[in-house]
PDB file of N, CA and C in Angstrom:
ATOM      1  N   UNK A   1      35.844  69.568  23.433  1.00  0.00           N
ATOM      2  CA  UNK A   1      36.529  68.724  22.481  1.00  0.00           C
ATOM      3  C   UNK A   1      38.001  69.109  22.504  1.00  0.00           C
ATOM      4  N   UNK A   2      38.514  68.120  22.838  1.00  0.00           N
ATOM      5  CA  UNK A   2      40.216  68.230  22.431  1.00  0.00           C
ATOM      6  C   UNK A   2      41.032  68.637  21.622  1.00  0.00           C
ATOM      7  N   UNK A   3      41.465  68.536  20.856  1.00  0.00           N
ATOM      8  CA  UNK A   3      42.153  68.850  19.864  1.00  0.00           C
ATOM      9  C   UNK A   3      42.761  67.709  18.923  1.00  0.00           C
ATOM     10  N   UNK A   4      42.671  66.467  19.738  1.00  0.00           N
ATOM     11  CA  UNK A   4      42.989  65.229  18.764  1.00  0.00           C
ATOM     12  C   UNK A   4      41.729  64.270  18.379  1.00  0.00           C
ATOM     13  N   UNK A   5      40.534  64.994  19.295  1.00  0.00           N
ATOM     14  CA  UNK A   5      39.093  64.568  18.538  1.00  0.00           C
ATOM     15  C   UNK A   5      38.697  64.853  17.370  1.00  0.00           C
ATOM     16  N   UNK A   6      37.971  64.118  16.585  1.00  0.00           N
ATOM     17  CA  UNK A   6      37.735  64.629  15.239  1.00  0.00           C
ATOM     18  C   UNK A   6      36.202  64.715  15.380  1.00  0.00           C
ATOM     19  N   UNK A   7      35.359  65.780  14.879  1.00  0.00           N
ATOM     20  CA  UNK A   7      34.281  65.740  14.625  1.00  0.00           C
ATOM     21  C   UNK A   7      33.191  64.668  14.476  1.00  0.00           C
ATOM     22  N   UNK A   8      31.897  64.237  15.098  1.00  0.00           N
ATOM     23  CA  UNK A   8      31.324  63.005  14.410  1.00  0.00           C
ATOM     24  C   UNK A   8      30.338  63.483  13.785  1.00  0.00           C
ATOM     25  N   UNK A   9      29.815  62.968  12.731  1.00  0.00           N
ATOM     26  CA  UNK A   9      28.759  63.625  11.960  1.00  0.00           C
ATOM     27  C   UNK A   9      27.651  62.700  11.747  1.00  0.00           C
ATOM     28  N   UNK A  10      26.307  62.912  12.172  1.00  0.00           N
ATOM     29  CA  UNK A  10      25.599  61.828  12.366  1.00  0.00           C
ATOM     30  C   UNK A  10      24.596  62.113  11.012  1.00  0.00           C
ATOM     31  N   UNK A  11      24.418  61.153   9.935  1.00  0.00           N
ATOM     32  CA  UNK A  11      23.364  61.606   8.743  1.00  0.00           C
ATOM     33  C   UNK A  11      22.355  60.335   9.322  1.00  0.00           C
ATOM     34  N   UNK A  12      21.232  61.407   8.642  1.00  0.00           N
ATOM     35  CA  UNK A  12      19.494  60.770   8.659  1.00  0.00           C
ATOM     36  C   UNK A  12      18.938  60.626   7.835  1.00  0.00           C
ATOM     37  N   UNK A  13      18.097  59.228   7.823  1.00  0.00           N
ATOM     38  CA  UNK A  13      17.489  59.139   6.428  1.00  0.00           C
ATOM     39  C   UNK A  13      16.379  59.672   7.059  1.00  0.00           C
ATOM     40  N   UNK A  14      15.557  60.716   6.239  1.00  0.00           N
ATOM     41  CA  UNK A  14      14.434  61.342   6.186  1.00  0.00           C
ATOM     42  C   UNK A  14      13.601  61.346   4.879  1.00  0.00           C
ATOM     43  N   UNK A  15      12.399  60.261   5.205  1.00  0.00           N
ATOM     44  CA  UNK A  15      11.831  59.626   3.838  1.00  0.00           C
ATOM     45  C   UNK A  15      11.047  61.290   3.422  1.00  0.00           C
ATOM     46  N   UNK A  16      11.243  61.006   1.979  1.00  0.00           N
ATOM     47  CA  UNK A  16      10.245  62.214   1.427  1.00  0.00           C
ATOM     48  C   UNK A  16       9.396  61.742   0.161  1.00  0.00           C
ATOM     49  N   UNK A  17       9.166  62.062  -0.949  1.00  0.00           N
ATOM     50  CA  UNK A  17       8.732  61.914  -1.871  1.00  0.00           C
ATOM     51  C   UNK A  17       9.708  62.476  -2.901  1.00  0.00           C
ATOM     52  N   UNK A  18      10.693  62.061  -3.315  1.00  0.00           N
ATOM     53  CA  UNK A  18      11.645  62.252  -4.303  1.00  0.00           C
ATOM     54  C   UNK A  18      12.653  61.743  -4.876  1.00  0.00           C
ATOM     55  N   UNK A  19      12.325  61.665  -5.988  1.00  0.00           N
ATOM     56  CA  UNK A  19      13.709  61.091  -6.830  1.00  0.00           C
ATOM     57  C   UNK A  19      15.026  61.573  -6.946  1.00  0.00           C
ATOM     58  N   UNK A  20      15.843  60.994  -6.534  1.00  0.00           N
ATOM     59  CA  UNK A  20      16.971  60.951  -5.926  1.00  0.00           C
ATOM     60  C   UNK A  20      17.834  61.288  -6.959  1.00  0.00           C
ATOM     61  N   UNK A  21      18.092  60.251  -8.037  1.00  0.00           N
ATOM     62  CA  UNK A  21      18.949  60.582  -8.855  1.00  0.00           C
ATOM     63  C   UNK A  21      17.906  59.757 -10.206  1.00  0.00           C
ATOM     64  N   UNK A  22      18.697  59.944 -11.790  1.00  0.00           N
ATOM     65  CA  UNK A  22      18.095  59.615 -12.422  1.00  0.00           C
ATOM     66  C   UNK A  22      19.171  59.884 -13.831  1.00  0.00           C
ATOM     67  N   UNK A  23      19.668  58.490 -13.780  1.00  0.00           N
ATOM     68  CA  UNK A  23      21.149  58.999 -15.351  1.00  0.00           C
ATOM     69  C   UNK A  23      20.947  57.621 -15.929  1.00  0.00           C
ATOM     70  N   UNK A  24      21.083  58.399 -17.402  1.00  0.00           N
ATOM     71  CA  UNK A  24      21.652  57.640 -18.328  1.00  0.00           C
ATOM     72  C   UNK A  24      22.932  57.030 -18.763  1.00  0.00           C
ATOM     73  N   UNK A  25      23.413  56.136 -18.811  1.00  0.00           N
ATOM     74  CA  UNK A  25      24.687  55.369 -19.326  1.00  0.00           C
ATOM     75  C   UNK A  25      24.221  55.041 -20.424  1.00  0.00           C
ATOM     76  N   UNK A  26      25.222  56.182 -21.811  1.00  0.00           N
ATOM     77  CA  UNK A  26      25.191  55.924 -22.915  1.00  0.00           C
ATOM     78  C   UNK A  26      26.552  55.088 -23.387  1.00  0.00           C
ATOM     79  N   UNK A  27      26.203  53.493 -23.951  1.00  0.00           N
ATOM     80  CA  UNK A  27      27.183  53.041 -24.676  1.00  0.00           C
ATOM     81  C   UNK A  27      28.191  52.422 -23.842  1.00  0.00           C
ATOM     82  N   UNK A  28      27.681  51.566 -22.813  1.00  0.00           N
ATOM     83  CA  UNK A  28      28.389  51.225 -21.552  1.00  0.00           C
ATOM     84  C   UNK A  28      29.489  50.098 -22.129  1.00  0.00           C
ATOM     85  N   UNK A  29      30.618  50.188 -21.357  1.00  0.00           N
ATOM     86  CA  UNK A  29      31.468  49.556 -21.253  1.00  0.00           C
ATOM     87  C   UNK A  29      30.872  47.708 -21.340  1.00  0.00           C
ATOM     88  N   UNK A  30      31.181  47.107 -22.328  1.00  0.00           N
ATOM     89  CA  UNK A  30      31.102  45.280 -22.365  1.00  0.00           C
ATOM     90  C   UNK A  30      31.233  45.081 -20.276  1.00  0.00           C
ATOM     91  N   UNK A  31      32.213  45.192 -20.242  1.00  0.00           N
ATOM     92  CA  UNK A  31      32.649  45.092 -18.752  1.00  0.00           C
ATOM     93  C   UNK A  31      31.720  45.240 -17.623  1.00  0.00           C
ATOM     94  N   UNK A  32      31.546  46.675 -17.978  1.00  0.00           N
ATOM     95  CA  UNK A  32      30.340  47.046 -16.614  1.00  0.00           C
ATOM     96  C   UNK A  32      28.773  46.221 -16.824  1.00  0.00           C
ATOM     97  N   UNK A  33      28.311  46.372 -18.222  1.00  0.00           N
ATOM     98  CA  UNK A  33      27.371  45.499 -18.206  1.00  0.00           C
ATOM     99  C   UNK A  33      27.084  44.453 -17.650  1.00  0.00           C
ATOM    100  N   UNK A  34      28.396  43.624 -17.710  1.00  0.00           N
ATOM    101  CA  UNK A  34      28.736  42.068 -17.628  1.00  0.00           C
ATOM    102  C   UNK A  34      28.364  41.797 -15.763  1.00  0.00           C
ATOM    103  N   UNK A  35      29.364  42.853 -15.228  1.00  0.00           N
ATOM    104  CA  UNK A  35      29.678  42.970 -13.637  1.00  0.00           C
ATOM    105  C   UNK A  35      28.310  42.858 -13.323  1.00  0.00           C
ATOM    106  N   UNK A  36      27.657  44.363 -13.334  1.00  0.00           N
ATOM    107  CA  UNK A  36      25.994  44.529 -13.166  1.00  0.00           C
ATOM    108  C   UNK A  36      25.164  43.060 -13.230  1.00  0.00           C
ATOM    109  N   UNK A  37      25.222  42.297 -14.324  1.00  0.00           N
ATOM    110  CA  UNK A  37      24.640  41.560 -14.705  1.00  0.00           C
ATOM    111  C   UNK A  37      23.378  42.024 -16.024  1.00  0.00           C
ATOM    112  N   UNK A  38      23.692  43.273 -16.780  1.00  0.00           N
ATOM    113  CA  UNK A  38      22.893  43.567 -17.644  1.00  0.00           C
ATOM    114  C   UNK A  38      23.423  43.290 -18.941  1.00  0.00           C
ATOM    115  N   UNK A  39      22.589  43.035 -20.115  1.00  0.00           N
ATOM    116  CA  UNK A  39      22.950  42.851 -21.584  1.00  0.00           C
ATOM    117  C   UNK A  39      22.909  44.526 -22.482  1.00  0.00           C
ATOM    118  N   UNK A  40      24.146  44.588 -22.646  1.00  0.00           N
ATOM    119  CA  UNK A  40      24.648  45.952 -23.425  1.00  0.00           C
ATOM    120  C   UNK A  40      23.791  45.745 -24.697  1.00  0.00           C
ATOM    121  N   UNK A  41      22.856  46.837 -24.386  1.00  0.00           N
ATOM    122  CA  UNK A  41      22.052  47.049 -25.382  1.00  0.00           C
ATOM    123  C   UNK A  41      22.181  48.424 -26.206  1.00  0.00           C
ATOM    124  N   UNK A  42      23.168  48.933 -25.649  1.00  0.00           N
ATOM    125  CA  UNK A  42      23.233  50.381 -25.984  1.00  0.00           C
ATOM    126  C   UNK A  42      23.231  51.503 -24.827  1.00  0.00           C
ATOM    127  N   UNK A  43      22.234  51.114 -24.077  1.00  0.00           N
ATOM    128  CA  UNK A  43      21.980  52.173 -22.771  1.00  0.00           C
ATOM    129  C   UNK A  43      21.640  51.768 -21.395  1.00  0.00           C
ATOM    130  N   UNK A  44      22.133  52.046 -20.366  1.00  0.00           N
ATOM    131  CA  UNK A  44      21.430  51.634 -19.157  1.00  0.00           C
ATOM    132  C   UNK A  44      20.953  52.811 -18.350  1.00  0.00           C
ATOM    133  N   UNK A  45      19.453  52.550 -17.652  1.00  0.00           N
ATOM    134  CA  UNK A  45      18.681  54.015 -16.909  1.00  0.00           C
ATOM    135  C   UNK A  45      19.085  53.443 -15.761  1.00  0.00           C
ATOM    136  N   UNK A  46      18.818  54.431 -14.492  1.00  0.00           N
ATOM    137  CA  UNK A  46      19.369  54.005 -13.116  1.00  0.00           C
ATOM    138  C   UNK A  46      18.409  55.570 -12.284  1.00  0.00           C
ATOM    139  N   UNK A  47      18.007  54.908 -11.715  1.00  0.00           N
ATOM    140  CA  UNK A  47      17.025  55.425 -10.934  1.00  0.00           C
ATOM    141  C   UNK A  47      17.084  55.284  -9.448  1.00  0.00           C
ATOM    142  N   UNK A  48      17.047  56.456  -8.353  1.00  0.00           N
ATOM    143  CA  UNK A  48      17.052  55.836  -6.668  1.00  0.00           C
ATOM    144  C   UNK A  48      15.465  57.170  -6.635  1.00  0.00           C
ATOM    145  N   UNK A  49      15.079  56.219  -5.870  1.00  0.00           N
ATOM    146  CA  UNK A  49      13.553  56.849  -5.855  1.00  0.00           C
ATOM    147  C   UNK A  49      13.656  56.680  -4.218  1.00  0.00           C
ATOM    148  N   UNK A  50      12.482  57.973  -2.983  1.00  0.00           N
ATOM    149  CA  UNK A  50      12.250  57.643  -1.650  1.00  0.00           C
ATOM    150  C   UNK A  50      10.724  58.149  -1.868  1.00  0.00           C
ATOM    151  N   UNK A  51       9.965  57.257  -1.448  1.00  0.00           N
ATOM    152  CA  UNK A  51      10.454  55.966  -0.858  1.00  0.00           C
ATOM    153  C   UNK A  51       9.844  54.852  -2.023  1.00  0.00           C
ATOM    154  N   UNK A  52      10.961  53.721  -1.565  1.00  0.00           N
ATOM    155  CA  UNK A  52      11.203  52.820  -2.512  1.00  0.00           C
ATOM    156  C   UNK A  52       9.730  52.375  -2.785  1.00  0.00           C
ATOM    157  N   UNK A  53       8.834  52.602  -2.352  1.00  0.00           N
ATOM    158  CA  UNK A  53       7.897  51.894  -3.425  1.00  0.00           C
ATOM    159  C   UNK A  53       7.374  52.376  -4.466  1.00  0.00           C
ATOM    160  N   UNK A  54       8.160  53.725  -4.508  1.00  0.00           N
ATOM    161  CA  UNK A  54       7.514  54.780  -5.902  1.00  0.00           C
ATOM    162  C   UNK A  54       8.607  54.322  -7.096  1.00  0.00           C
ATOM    163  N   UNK A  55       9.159  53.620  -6.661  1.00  0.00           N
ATOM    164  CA  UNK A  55       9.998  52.580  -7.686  1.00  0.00           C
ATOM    165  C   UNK A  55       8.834  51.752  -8.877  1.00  0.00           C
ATOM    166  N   UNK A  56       8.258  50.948  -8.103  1.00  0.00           N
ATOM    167  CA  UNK A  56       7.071  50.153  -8.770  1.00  0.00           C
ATOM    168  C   UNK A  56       6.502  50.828  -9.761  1.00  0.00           C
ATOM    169  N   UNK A  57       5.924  52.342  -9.226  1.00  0.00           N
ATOM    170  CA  UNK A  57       5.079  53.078 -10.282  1.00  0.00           C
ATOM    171  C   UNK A  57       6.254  53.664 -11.575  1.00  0.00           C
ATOM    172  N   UNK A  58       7.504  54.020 -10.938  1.00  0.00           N
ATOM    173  CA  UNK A  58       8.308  54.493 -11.927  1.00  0.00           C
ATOM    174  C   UNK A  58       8.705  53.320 -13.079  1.00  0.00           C
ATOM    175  N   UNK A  59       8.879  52.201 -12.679  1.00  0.00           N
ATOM    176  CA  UNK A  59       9.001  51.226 -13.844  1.00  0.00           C
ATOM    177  C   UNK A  59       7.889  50.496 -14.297  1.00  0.00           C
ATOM    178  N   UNK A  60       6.901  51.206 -13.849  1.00  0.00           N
ATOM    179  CA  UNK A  60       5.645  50.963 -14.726  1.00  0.00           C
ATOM    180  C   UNK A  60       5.696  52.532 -15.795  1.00  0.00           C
ATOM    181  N   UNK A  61       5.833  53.357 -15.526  1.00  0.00           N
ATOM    182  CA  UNK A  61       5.692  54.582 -16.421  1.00  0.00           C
ATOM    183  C   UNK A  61       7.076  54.605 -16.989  1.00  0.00           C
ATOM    184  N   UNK A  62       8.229  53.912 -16.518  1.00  0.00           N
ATOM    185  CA  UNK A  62       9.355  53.565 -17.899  1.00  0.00           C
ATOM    186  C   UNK A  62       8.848  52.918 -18.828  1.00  0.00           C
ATOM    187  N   UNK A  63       8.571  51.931 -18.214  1.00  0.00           N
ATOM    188  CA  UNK A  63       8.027  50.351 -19.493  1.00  0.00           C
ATOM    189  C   UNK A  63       7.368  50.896 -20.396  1.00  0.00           C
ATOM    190  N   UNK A  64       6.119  52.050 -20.182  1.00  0.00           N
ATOM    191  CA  UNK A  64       5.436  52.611 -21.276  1.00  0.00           C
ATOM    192  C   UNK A  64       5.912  53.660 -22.136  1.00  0.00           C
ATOM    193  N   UNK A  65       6.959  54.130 -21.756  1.00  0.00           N
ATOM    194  CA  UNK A  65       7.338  55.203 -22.148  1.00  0.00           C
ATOM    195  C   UNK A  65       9.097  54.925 -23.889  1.00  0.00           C
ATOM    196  N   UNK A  66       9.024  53.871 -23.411  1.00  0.00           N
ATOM    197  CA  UNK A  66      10.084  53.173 -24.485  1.00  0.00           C
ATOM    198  C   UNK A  66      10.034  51.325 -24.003  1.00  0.00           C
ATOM    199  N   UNK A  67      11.099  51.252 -25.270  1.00  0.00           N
ATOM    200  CA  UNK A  67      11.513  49.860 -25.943  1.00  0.00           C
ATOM    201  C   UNK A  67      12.400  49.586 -24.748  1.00  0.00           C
ATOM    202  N   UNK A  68      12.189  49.075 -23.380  1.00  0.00           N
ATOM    203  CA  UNK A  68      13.350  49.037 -22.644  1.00  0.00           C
ATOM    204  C   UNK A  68      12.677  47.391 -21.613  1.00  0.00           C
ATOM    205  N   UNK A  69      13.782  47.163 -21.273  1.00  0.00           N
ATOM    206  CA  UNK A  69      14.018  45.737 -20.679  1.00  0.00           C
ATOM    207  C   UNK A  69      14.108  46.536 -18.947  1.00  0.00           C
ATOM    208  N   UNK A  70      13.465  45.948 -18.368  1.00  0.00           N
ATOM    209  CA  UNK A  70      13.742  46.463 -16.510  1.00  0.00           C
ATOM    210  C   UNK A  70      14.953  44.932 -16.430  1.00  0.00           C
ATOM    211  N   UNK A  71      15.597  45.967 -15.764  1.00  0.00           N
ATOM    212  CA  UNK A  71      17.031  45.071 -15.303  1.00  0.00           C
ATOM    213  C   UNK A  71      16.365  44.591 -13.879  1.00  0.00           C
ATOM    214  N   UNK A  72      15.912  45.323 -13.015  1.00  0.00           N
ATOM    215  CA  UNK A  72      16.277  45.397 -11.550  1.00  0.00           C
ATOM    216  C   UNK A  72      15.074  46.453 -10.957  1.00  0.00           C
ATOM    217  N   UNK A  73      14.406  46.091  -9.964  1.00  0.00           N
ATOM    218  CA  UNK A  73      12.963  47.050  -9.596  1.00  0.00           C
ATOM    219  C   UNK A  73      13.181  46.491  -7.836  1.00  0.00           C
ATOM    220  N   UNK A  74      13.644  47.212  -7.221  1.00  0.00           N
ATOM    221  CA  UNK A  74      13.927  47.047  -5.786  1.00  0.00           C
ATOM    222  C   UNK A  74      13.073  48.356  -5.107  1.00  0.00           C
ATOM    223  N   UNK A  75      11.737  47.344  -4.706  1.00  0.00           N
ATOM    224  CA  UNK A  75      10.759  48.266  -3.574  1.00  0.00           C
ATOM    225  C   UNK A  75      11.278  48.924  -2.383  1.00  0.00           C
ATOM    226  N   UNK A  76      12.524  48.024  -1.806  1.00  0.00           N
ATOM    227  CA  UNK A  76      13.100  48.540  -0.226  1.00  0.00           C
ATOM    228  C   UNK A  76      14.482  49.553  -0.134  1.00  0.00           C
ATOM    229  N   UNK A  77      14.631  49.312  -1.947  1.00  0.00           N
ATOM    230  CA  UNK A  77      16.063  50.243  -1.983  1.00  0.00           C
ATOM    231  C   UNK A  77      15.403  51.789  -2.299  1.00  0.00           C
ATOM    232  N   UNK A  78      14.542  51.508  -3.273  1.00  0.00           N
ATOM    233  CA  UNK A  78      14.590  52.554  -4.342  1.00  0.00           C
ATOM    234  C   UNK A  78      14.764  52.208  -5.644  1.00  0.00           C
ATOM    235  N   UNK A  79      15.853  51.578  -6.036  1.00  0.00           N
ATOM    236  CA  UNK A  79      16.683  51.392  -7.154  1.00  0.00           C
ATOM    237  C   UNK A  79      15.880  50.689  -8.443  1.00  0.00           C
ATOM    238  N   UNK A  80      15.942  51.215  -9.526  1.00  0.00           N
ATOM    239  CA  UNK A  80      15.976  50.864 -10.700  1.00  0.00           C
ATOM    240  C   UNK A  80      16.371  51.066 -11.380  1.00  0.00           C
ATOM    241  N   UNK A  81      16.825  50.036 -12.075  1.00  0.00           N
ATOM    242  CA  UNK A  81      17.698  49.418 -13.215  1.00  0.00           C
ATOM    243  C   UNK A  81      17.039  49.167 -14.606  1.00  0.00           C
ATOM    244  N   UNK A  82      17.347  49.957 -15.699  1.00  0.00           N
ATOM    245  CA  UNK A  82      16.588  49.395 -17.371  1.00  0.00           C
ATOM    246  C   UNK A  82      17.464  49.622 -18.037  1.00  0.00           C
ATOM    247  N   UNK A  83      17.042  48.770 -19.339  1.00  0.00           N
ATOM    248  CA  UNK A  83      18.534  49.318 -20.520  1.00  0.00           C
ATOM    249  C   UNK A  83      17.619  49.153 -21.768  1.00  0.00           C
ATOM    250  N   UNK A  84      18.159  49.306 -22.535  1.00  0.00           N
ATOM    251  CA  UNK A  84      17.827  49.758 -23.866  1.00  0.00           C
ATOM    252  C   UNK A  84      18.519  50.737 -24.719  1.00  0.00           C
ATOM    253  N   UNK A  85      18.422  50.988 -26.091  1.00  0.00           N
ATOM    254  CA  UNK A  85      19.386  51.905 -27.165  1.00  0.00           C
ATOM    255  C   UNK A  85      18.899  53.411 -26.460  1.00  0.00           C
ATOM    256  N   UNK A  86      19.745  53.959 -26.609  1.00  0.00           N
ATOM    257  CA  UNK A  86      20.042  55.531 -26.007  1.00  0.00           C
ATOM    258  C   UNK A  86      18.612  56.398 -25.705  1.00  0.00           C
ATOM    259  N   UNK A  87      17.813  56.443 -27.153  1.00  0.00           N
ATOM    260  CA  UNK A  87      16.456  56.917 -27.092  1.00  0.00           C
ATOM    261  C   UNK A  87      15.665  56.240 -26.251  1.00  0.00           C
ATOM    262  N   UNK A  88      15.608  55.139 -26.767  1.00  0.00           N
ATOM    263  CA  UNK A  88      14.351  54.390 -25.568  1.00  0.00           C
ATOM    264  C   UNK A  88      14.706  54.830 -24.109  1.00  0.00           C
ATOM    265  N   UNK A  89      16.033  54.551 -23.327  1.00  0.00           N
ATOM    266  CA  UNK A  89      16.372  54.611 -21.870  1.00  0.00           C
ATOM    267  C   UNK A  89      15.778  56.372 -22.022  1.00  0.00           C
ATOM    268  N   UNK A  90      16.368  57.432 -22.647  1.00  0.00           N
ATOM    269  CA  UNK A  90      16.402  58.588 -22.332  1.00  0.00           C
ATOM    270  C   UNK A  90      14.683  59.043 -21.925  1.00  0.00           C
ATOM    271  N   UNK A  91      14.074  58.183 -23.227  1.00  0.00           N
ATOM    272  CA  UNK A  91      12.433  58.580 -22.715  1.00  0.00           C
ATOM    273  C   UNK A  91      11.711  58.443 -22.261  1.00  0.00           C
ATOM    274  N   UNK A  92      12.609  56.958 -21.420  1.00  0.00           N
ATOM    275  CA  UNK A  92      12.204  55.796 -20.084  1.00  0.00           C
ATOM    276  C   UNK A  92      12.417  57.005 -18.828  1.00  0.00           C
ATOM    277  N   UNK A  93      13.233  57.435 -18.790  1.00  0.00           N
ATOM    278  CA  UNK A  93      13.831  58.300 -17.645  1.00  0.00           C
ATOM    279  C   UNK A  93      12.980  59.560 -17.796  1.00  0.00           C
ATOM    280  N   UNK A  94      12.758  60.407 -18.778  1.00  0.00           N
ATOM    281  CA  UNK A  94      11.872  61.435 -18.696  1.00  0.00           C
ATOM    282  C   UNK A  94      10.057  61.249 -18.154  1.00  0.00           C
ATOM    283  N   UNK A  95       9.837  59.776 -19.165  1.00  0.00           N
ATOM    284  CA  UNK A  95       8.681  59.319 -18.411  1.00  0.00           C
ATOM    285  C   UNK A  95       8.513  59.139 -16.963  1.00  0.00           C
ATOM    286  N   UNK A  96       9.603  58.732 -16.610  1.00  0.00           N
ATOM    287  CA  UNK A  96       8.927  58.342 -15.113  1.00  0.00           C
ATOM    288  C   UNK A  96       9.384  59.435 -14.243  1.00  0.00           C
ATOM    289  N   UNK A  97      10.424  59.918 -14.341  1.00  0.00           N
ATOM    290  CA  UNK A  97      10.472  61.137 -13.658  1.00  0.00           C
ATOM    291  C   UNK A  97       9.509  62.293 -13.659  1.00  0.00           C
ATOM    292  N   UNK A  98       8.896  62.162 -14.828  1.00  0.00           N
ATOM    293  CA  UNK A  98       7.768  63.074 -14.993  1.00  0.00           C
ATOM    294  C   UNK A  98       6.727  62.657 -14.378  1.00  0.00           C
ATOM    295  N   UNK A  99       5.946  61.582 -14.630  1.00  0.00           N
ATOM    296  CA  UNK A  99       4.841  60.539 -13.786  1.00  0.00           C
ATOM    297  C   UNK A  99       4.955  60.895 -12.452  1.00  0.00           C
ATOM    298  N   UNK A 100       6.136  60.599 -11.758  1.00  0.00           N
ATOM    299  CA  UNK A 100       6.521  61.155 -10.829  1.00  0.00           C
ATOM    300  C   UNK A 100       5.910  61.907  -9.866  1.00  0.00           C
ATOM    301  N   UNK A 101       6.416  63.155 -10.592  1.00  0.00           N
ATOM    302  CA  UNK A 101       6.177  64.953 -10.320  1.00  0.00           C
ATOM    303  C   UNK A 101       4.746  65.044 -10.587  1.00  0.00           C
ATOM    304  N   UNK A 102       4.450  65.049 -11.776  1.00  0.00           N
ATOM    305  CA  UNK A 102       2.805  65.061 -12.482  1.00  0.00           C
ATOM    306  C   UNK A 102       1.542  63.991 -11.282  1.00  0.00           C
ATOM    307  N   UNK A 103       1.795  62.936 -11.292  1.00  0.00           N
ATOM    308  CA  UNK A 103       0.892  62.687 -10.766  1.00  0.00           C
ATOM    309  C   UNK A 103       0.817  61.811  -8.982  1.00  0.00           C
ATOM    310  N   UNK A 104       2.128  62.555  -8.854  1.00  0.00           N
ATOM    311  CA  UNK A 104       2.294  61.537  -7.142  1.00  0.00           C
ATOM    312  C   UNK A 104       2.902  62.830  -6.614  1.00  0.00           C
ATOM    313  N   UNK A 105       3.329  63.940  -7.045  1.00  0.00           N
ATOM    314  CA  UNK A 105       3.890  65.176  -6.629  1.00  0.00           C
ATOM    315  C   UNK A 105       5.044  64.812  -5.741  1.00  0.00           C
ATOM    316  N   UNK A 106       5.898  64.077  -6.723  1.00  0.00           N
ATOM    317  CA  UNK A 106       7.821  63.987  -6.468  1.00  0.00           C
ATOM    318  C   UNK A 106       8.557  64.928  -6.668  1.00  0.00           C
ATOM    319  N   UNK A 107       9.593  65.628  -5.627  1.00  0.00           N
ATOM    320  CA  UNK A 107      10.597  66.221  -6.493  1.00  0.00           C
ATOM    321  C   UNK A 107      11.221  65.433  -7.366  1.00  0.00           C
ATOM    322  N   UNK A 108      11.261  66.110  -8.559  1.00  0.00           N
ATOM    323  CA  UNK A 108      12.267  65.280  -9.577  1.00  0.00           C
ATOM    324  C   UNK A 108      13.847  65.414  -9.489  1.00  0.00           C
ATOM    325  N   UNK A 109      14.679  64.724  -9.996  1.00  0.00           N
ATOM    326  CA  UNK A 109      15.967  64.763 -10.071  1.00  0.00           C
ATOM    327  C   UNK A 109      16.207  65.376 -11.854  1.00  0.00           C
ATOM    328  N   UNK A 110      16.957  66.169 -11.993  1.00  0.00           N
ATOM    329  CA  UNK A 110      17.681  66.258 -13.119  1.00  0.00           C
ATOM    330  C   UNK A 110      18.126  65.260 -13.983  1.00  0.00           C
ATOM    331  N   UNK A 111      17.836  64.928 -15.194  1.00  0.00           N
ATOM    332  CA  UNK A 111      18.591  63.498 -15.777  1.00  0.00           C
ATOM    333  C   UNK A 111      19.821  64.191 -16.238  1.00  0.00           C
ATOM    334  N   UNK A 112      20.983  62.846 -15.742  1.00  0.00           N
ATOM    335  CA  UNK A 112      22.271  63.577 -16.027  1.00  0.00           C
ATOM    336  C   UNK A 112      22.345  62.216 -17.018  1.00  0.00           C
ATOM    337  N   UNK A 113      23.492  62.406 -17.641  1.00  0.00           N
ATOM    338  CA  UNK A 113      24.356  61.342 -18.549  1.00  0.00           C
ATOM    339  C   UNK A 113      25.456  61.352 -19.238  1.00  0.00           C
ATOM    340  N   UNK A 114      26.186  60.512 -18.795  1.00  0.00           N
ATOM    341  CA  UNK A 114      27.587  59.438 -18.981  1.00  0.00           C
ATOM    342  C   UNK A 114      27.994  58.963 -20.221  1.00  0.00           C
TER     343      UNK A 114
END
């Protein structure tokens, strides 16, 4: 390598069984709601799950777990989307992250929040 080459760095998706990320948005901006396409209810959950079809089961064990509306349930991303007032999302997110771990043996993600 030369000296005016720059490094290439090649990343891999390597499917596993784990939840990726997992945060709460407390008290979201009118704005961002709007963009998203969600109704500011107080809170939005956000979820990236691998592989995406452990999405399905996770917004089935949100839905039970609180008062929350599914925004968005994408089998091929991962991604889910719910909102609801602060409590409901927070116990939406513990539920399914837990469901998760407990009975499909996911690493879990930490719930962070905004």
């Amino acid at each position: 390598m030369t000296g005016d080459e720059k490094p290439r760095t090649i990343q891999e998706y390597v499917p596993g069984k784990q939840v990726t990320m997992a945060h709460l948005i407390a008290n979201p901006l009118e704005e961002l709601c709007k963009q998203i396409g969600v109704e500011n209810k107080g809170a939005i959950g956000i979820m990236t799950i691998t592989p995406g079809e452990g999405t399905i089961i996770a917004a089935d064990a949100a839905s039970k777990m609180g008062d929350i509306q599914l925004e968005f349930v994408d089998r091929f991303t991962g991604c889910l989307v719910f909102s609801g007032n602060v409590a409901a999302v927070e116990s939406a997110l513990k539920g399914a992250v837990g469901a998760l771990e407990r009975i499909l043996g996911f690493t879990p993600a930490s719930i962070t929040k905004s």
